[in-house]
C-alpha atoms as a PDB file:
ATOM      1  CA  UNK A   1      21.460-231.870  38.993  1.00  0.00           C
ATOM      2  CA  UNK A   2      25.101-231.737  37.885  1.00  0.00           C
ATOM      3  CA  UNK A   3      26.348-231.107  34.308  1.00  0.00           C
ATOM      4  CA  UNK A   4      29.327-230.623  32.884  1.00  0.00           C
ATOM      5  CA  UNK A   5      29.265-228.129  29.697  1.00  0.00           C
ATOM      6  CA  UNK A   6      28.957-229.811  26.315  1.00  0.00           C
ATOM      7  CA  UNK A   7      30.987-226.959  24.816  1.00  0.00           C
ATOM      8  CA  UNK A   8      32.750-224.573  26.851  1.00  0.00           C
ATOM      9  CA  UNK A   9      34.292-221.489  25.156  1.00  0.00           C
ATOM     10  CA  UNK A  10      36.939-219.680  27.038  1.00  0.00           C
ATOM     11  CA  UNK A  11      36.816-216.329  27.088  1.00  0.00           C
ATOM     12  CA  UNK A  12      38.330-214.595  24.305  1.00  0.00           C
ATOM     13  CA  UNK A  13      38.588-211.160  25.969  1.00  0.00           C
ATOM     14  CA  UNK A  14      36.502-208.342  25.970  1.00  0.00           C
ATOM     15  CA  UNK A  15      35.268-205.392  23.080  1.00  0.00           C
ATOM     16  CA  UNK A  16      35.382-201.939  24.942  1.00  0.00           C
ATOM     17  CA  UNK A  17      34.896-204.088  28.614  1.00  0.00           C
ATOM     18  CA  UNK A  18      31.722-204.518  27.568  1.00  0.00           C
ATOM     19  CA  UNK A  19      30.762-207.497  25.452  1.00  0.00           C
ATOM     20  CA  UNK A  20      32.437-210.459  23.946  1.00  0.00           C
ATOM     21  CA  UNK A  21      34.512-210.836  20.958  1.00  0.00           C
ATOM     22  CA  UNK A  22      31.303-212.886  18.896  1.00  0.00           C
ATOM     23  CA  UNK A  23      33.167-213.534  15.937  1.00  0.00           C
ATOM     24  CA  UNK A  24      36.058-215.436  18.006  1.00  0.00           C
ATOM     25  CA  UNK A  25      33.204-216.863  19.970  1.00  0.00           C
ATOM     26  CA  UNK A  26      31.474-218.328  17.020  1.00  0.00           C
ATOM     27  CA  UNK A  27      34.407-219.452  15.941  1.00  0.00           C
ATOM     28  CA  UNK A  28      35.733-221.843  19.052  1.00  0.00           C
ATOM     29  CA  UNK A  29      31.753-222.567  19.414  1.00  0.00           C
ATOM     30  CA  UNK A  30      31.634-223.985  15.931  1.00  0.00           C
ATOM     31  CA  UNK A  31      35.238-226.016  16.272  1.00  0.00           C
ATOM     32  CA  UNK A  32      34.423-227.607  19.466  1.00  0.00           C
ATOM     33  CA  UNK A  33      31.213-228.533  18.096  1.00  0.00           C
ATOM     34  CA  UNK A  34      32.558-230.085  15.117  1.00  0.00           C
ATOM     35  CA  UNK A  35      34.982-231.978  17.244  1.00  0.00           C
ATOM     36  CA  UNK A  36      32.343-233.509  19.577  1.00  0.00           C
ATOM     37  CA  UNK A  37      30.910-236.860  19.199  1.00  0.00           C
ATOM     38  CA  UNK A  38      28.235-237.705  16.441  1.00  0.00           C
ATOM     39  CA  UNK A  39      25.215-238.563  19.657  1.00  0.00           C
ATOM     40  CA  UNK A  40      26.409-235.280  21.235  1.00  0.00           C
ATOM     41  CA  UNK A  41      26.195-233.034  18.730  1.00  0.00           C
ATOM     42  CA  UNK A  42      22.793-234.312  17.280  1.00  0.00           C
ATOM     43  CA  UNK A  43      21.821-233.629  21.490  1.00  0.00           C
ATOM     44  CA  UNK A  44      23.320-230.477  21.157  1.00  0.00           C
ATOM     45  CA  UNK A  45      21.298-230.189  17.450  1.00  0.00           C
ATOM     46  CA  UNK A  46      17.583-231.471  19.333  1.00  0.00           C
ATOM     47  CA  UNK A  47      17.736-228.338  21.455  1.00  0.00           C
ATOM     48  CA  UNK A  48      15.002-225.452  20.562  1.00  0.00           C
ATOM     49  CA  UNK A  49      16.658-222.077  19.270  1.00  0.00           C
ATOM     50  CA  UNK A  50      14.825-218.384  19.189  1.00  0.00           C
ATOM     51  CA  UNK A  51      15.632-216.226  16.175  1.00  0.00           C
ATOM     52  CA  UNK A  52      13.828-214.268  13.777  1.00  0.00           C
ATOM     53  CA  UNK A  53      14.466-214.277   9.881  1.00  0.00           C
ATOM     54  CA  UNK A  54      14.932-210.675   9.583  1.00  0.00           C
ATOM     55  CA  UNK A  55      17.336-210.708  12.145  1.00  0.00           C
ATOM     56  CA  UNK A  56      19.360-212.806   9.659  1.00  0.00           C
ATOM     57  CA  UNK A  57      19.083-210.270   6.562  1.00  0.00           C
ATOM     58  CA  UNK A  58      17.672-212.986   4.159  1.00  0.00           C
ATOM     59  CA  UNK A  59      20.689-215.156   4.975  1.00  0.00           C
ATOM     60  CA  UNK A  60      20.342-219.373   5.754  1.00  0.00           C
ATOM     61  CA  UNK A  61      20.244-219.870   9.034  1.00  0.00           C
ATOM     62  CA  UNK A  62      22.988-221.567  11.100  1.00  0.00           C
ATOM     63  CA  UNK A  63      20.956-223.594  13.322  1.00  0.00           C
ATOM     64  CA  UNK A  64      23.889-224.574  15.720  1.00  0.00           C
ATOM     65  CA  UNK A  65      24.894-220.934  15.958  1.00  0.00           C
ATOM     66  CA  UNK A  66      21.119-220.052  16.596  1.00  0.00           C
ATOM     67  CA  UNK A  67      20.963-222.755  18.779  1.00  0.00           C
ATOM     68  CA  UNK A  68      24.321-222.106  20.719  1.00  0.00           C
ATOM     69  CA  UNK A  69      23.614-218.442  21.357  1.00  0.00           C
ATOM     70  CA  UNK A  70      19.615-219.542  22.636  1.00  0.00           C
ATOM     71  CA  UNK A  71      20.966-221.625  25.421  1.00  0.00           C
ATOM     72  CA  UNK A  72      24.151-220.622  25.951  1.00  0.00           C
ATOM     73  CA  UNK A  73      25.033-220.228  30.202  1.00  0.00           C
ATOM     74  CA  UNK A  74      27.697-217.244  31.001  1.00  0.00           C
ATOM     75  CA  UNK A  75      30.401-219.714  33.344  1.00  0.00           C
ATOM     76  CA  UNK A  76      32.411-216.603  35.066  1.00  0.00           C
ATOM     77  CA  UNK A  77      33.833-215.514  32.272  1.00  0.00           C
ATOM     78  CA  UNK A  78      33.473-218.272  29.866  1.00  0.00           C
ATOM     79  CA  UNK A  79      30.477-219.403  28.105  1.00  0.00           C
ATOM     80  CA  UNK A  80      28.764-222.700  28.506  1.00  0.00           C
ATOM     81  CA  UNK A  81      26.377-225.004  26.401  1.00  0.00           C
ATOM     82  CA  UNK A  82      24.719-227.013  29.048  1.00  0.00           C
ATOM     83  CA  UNK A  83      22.307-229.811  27.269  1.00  0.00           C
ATOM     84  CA  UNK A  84      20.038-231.050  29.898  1.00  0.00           C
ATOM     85  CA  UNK A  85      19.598-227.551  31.919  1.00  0.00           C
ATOM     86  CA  UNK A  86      19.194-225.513  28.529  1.00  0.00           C
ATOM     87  CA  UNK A  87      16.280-228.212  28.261  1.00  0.00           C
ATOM     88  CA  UNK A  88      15.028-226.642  31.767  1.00  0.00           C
ATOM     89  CA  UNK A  89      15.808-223.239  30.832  1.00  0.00           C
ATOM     90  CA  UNK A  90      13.233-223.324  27.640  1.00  0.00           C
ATOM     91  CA  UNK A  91      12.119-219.702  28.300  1.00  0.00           C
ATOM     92  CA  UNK A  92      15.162-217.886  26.631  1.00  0.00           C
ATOM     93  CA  UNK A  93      15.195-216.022  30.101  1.00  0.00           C
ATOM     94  CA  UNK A  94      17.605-217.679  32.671  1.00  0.00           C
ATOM     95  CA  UNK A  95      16.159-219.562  35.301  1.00  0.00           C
ATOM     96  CA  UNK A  96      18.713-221.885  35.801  1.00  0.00           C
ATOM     97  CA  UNK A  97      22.545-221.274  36.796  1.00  0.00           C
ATOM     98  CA  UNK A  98      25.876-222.729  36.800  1.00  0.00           C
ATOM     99  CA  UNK A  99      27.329-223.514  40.070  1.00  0.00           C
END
């Protein structure tokens, strides 16, 4: 199967060379979201998400972000929302990759 992503976030550099910069993450993830077509998004919007309330402190729940970050592929450097494989990959352990 090929896909292309339907949100790709280039990378916005590193924290200590160890982990991404989430905020600036978030922030491109939510803008090209908002940006894509109405069908894609609700796609992007059908997909299952893992979280856990108190992981949110008693907050609502962004359920793109939650969403996003559940099936989100790493592409290299970049980060990838792939729609049909994150529909393969419904473990929230990757068992599908991005060649």
């Amino acid at each position: 199967m090929q896909e292309m992503p339907a949100i790709r976030v280039y990378s916005p550099g590193f924290i200590q060379s160890i982990s991404y910069n989430k905020t600036e993450v978030d922030r491109q993830a939510r803008q090209l979201f908002d940006n894509l077509p109405k069908d894609t998004q609700d796609e992007i919007m059908s997909l299952a998400a893992h979280y856990r309330l108190e992981e949110e402190g008693g907050h609502e729940i962004d359920l793109f972000m939650a969403i996003f970050h559940s099936n989100v592929q790493t592409l290299g450097i970049d980060i990838g929302l792939f729609v049909k494989s994150s529909r393969i990959n419904h473990s929230y352990r990757p068992n599908a990759g991005y060649s």
